[in-house]
PDB file of N, CA and C in Angstrom:
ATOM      1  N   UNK A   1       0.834  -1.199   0.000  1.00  0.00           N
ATOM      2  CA  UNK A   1       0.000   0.000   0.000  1.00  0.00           C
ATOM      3  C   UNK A   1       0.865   1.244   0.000  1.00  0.00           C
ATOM      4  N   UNK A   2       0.611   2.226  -0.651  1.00  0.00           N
ATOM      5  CA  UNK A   2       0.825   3.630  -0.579  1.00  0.00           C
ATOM      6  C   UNK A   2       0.611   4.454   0.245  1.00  0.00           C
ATOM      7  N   UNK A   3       1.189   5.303   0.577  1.00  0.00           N
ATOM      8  CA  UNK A   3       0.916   6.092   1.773  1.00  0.00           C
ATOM      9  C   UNK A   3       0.150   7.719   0.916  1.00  0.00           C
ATOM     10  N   UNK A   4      -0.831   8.072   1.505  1.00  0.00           N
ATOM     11  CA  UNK A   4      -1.219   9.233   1.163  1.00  0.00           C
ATOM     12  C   UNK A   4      -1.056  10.335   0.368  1.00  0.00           C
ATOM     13  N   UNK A   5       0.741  10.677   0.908  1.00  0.00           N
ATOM     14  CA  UNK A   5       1.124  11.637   0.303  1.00  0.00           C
ATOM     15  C   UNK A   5       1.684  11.288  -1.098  1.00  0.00           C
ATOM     16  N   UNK A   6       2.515   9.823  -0.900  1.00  0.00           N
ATOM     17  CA  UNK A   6       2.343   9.783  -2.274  1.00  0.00           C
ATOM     18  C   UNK A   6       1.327   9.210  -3.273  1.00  0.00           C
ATOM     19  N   UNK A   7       0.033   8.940  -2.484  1.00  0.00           N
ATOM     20  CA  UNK A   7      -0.697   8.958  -3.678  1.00  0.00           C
ATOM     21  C   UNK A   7      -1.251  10.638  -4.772  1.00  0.00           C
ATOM     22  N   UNK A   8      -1.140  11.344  -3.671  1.00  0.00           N
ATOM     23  CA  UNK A   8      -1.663  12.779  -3.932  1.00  0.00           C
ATOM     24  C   UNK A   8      -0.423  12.942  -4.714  1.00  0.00           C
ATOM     25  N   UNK A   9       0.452  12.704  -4.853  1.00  0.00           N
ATOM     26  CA  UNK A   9       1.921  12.937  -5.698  1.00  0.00           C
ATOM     27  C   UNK A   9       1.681  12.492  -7.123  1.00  0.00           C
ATOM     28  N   UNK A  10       0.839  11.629  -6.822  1.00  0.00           N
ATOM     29  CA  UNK A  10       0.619  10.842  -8.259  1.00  0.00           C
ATOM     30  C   UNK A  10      -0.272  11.305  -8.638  1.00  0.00           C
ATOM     31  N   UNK A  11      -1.220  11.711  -8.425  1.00  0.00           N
ATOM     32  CA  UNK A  11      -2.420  12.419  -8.828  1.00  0.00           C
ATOM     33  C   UNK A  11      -2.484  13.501  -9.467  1.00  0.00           C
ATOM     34  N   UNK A  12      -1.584  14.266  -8.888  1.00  0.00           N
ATOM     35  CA  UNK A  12      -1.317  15.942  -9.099  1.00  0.00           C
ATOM     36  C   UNK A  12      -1.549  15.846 -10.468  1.00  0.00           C
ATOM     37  N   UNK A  13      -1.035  15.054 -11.385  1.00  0.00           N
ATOM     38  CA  UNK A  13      -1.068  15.530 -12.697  1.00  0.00           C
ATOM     39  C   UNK A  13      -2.617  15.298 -13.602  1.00  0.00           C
ATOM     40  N   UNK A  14      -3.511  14.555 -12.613  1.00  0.00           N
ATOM     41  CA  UNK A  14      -4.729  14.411 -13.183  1.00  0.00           C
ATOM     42  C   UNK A  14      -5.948  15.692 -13.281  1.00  0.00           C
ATOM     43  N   UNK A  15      -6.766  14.796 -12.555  1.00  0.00           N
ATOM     44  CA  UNK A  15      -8.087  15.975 -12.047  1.00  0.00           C
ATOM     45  C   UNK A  15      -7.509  16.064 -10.618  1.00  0.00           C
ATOM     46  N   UNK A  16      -6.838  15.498 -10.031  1.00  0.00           N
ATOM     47  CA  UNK A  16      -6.702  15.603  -8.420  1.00  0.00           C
ATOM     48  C   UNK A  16      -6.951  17.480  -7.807  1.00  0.00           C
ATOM     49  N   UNK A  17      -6.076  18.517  -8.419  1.00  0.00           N
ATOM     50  CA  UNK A  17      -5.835  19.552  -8.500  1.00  0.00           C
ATOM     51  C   UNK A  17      -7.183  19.978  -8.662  1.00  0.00           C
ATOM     52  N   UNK A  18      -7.518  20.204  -9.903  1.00  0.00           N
ATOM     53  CA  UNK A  18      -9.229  20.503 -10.283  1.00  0.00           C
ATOM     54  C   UNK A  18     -10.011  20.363  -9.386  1.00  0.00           C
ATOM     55  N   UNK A  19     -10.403  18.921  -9.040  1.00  0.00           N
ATOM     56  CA  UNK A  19     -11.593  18.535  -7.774  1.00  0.00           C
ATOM     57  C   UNK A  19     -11.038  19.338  -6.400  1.00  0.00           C
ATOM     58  N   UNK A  20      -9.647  19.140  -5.944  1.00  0.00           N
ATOM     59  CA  UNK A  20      -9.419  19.472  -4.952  1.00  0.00           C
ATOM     60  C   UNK A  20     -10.035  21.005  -4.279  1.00  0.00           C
ATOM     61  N   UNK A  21      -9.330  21.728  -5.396  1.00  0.00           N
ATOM     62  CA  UNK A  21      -8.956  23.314  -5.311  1.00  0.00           C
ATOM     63  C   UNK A  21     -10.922  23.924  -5.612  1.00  0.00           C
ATOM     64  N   UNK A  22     -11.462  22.891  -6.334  1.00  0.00           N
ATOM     65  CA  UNK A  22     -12.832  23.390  -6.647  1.00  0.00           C
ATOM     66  C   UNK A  22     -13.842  23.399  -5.276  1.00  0.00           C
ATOM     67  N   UNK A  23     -13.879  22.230  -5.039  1.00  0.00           N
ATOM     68  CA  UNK A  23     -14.175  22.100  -3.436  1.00  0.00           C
ATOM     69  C   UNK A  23     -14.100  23.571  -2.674  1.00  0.00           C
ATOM     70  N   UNK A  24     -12.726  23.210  -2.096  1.00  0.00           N
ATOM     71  CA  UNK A  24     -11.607  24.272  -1.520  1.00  0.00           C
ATOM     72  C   UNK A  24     -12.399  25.387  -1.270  1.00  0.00           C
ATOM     73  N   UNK A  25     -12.150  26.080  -3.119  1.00  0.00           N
ATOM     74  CA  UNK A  25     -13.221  27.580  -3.033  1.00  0.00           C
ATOM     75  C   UNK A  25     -13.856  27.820  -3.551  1.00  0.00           C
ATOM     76  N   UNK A  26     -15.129  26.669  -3.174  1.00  0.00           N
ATOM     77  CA  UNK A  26     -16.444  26.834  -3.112  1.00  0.00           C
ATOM     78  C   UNK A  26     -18.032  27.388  -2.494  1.00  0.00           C
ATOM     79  N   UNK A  27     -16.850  27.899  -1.395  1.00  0.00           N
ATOM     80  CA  UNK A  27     -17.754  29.144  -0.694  1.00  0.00           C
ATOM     81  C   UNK A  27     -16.929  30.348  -0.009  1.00  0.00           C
ATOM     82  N   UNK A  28     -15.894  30.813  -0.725  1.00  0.00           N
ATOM     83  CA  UNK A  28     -14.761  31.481  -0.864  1.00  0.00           C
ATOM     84  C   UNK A  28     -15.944  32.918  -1.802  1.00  0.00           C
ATOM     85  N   UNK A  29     -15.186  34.043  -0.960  1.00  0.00           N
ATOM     86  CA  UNK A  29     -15.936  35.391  -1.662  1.00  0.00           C
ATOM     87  C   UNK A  29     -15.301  35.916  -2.829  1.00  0.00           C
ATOM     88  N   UNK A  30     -14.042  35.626  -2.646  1.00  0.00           N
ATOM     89  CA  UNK A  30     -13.657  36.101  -4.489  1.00  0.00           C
ATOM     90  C   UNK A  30     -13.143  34.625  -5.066  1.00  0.00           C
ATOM     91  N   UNK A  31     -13.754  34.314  -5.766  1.00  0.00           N
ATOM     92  CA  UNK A  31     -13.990  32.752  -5.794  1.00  0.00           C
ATOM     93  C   UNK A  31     -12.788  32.533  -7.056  1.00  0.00           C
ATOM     94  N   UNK A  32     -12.412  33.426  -8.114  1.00  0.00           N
ATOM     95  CA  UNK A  32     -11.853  33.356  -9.070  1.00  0.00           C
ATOM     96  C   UNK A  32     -10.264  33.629  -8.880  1.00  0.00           C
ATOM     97  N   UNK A  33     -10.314  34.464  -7.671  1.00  0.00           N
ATOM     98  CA  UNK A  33      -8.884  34.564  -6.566  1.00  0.00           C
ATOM     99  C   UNK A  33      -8.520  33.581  -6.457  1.00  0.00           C
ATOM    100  N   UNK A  34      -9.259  32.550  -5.768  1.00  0.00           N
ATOM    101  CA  UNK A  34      -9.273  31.535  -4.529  1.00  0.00           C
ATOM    102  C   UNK A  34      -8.443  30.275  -5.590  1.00  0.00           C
ATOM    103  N   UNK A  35      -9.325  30.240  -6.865  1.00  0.00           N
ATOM    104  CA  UNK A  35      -9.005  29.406  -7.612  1.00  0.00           C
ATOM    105  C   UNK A  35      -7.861  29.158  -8.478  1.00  0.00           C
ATOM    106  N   UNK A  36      -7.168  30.343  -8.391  1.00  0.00           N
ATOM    107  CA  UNK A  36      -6.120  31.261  -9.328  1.00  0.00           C
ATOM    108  C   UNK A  36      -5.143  30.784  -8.434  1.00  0.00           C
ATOM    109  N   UNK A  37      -5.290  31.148  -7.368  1.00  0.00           N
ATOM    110  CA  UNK A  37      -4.136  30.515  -6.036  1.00  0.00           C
ATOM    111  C   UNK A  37      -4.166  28.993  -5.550  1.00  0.00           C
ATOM    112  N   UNK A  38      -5.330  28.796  -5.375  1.00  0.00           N
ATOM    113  CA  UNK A  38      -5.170  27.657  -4.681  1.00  0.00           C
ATOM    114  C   UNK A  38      -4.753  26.428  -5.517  1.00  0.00           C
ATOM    115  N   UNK A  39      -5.067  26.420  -7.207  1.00  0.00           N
ATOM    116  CA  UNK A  39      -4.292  25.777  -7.893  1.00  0.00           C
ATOM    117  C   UNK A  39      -2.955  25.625  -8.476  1.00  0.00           C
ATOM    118  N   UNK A  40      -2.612  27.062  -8.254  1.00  0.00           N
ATOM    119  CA  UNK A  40      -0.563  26.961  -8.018  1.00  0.00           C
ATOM    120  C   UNK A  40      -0.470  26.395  -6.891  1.00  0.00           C
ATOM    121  N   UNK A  41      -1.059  26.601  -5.993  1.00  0.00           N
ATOM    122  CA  UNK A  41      -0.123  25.981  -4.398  1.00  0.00           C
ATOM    123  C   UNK A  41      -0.543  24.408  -5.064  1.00  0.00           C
ATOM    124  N   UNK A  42      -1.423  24.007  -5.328  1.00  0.00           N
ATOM    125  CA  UNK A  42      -1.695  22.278  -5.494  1.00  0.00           C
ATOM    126  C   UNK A  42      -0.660  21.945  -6.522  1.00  0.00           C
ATOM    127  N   UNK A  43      -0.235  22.708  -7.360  1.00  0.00           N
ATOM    128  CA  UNK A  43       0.366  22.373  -8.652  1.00  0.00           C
ATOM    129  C   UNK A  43       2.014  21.647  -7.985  1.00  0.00           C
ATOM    130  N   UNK A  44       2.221  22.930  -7.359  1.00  0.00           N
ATOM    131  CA  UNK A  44       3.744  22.718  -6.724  1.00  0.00           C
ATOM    132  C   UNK A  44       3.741  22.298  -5.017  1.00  0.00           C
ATOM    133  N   UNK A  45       2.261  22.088  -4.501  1.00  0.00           N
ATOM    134  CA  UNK A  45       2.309  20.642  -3.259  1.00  0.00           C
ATOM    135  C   UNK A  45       1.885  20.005  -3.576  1.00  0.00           C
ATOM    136  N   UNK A  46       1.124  19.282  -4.362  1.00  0.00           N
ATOM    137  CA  UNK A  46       0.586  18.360  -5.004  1.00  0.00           C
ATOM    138  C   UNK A  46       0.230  18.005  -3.200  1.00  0.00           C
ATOM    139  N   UNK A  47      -0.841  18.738  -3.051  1.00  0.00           N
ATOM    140  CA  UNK A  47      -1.955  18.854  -2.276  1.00  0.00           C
ATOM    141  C   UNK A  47      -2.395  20.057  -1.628  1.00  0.00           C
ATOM    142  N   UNK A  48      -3.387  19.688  -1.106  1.00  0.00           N
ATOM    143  CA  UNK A  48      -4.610  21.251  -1.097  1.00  0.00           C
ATOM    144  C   UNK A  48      -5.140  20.315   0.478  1.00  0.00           C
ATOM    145  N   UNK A  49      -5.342  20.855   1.816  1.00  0.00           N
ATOM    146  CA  UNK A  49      -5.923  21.162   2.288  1.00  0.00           C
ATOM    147  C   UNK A  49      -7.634  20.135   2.268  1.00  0.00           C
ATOM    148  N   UNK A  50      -8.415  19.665   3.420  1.00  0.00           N
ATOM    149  CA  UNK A  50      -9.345  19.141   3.145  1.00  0.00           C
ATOM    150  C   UNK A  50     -10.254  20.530   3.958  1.00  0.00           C
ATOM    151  N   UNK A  51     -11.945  20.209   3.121  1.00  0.00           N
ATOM    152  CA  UNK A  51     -12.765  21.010   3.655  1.00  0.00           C
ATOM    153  C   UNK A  51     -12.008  22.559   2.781  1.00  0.00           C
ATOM    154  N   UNK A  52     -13.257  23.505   3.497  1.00  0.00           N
ATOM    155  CA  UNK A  52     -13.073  24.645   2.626  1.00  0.00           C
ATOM    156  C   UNK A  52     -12.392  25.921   3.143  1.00  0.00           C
ATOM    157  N   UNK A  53     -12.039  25.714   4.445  1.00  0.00           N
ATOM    158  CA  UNK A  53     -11.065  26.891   4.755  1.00  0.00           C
ATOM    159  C   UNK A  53     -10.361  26.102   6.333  1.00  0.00           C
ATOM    160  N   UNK A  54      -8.951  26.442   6.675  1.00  0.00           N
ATOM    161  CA  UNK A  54      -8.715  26.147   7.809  1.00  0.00           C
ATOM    162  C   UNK A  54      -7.716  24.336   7.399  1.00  0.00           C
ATOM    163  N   UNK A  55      -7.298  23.910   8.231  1.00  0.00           N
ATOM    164  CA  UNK A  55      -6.563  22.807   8.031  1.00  0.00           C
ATOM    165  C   UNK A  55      -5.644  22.484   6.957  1.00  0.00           C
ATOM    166  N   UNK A  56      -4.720  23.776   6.983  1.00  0.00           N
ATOM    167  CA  UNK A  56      -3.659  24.072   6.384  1.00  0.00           C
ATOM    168  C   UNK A  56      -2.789  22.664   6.777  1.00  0.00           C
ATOM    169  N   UNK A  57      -2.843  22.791   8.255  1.00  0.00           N
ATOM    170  CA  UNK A  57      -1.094  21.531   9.195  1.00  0.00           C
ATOM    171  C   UNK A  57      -1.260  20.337   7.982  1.00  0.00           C
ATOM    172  N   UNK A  58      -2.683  20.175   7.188  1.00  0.00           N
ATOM    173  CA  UNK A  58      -2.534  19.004   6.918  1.00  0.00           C
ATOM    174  C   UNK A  58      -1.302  18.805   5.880  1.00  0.00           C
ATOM    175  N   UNK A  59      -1.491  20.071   5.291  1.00  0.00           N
ATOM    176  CA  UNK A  59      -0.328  20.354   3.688  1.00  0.00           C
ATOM    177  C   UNK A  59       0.818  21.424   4.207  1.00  0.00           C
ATOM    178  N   UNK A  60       1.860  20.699   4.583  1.00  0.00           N
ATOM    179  CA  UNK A  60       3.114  21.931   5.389  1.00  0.00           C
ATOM    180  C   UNK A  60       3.409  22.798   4.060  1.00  0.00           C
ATOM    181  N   UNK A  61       3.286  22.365   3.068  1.00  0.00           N
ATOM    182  CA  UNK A  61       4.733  23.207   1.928  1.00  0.00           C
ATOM    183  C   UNK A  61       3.082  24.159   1.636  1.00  0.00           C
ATOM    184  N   UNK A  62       2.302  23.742   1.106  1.00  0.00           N
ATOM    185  CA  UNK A  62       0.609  25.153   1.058  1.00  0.00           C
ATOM    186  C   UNK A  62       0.565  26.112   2.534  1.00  0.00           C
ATOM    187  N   UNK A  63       0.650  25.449   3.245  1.00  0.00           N
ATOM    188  CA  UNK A  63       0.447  26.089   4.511  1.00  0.00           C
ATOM    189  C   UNK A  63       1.666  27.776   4.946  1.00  0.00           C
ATOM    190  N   UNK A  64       2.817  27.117   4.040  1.00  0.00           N
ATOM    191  CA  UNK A  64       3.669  27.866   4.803  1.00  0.00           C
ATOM    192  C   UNK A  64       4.196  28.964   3.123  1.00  0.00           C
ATOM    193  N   UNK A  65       3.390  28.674   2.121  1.00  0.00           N
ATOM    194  CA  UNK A  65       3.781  29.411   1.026  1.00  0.00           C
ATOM    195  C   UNK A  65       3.086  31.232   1.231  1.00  0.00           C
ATOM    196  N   UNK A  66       3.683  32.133   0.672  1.00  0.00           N
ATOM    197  CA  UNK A  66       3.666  33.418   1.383  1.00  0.00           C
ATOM    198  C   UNK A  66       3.973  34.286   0.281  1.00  0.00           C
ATOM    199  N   UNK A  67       2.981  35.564   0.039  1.00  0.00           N
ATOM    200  CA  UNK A  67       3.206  36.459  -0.853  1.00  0.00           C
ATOM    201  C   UNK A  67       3.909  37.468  -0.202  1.00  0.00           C
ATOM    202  N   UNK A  68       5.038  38.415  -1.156  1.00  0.00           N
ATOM    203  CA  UNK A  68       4.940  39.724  -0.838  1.00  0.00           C
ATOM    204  C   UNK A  68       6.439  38.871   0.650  1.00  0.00           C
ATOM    205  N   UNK A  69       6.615  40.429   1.298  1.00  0.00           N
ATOM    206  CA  UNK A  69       7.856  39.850   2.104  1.00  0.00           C
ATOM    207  C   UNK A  69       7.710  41.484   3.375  1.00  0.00           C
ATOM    208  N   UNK A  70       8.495  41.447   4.694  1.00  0.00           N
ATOM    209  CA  UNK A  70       8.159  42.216   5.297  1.00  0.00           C
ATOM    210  C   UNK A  70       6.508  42.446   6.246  1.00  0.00           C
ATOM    211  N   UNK A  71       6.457  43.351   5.925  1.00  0.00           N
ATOM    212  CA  UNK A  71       5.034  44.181   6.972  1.00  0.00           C
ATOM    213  C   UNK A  71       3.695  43.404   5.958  1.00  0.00           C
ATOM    214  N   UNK A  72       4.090  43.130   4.519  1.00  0.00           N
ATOM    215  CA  UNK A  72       2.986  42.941   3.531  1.00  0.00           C
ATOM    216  C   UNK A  72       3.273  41.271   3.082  1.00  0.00           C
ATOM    217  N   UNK A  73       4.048  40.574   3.944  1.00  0.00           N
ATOM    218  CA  UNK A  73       4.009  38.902   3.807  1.00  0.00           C
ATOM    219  C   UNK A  73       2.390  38.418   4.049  1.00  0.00           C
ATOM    220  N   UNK A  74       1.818  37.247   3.373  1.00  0.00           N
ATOM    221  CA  UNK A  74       0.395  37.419   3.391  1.00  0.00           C
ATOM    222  C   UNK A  74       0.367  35.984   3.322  1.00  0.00           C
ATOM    223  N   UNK A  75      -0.212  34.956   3.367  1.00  0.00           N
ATOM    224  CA  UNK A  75      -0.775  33.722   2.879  1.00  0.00           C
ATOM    225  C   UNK A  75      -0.724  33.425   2.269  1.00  0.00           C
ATOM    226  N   UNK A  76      -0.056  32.753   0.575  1.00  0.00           N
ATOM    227  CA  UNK A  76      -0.307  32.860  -0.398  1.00  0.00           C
ATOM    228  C   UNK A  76      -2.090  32.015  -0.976  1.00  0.00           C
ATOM    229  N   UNK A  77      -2.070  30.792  -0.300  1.00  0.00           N
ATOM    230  CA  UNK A  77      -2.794  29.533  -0.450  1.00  0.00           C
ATOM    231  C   UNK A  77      -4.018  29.880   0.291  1.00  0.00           C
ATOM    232  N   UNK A  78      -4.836  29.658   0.054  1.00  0.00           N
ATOM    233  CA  UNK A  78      -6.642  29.989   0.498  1.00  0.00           C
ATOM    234  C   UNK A  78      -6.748  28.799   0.911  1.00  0.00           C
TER     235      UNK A  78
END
């Protein structure tokens, strides 16, 4: 058996990304933001987070990706 992460490793290149990130920000207020971002962070963690906001710990490398630098460092990943 496979362990999780690398199944999501293997996936990345399918719909995995698509379904994931659609979910994700599906009740997200700028929804076309949400989607714009949250599918680079899946692209290059080849994973996204379960549920639609919150439970970042699950994905360390999404969790800890960051726009901008200083006073204006921000979240990158929704």
């Amino acid at each position: 058996l496979s362990s999780s992460s690398s199944l999501q490793v293997s996936m990345a290149g399918s719909g995995f990304c698509d379904r994931k990130y659609a979910f994700r920000c599906s009740k997200a207020n700028r929804h076309d933001d949400c989607l714009k971002y949250c599918g680079i962070c899946c692209a290059e963690c080849h994973c996204v987070p379960s549920g639609t906001s919150g439970n970042k710990d699950e994905c360390p490398c999404y969790r800890d990706k960051t726009t901008g630098s200083g006073d204006r460092k921000r979240p990158k990943c929704p």
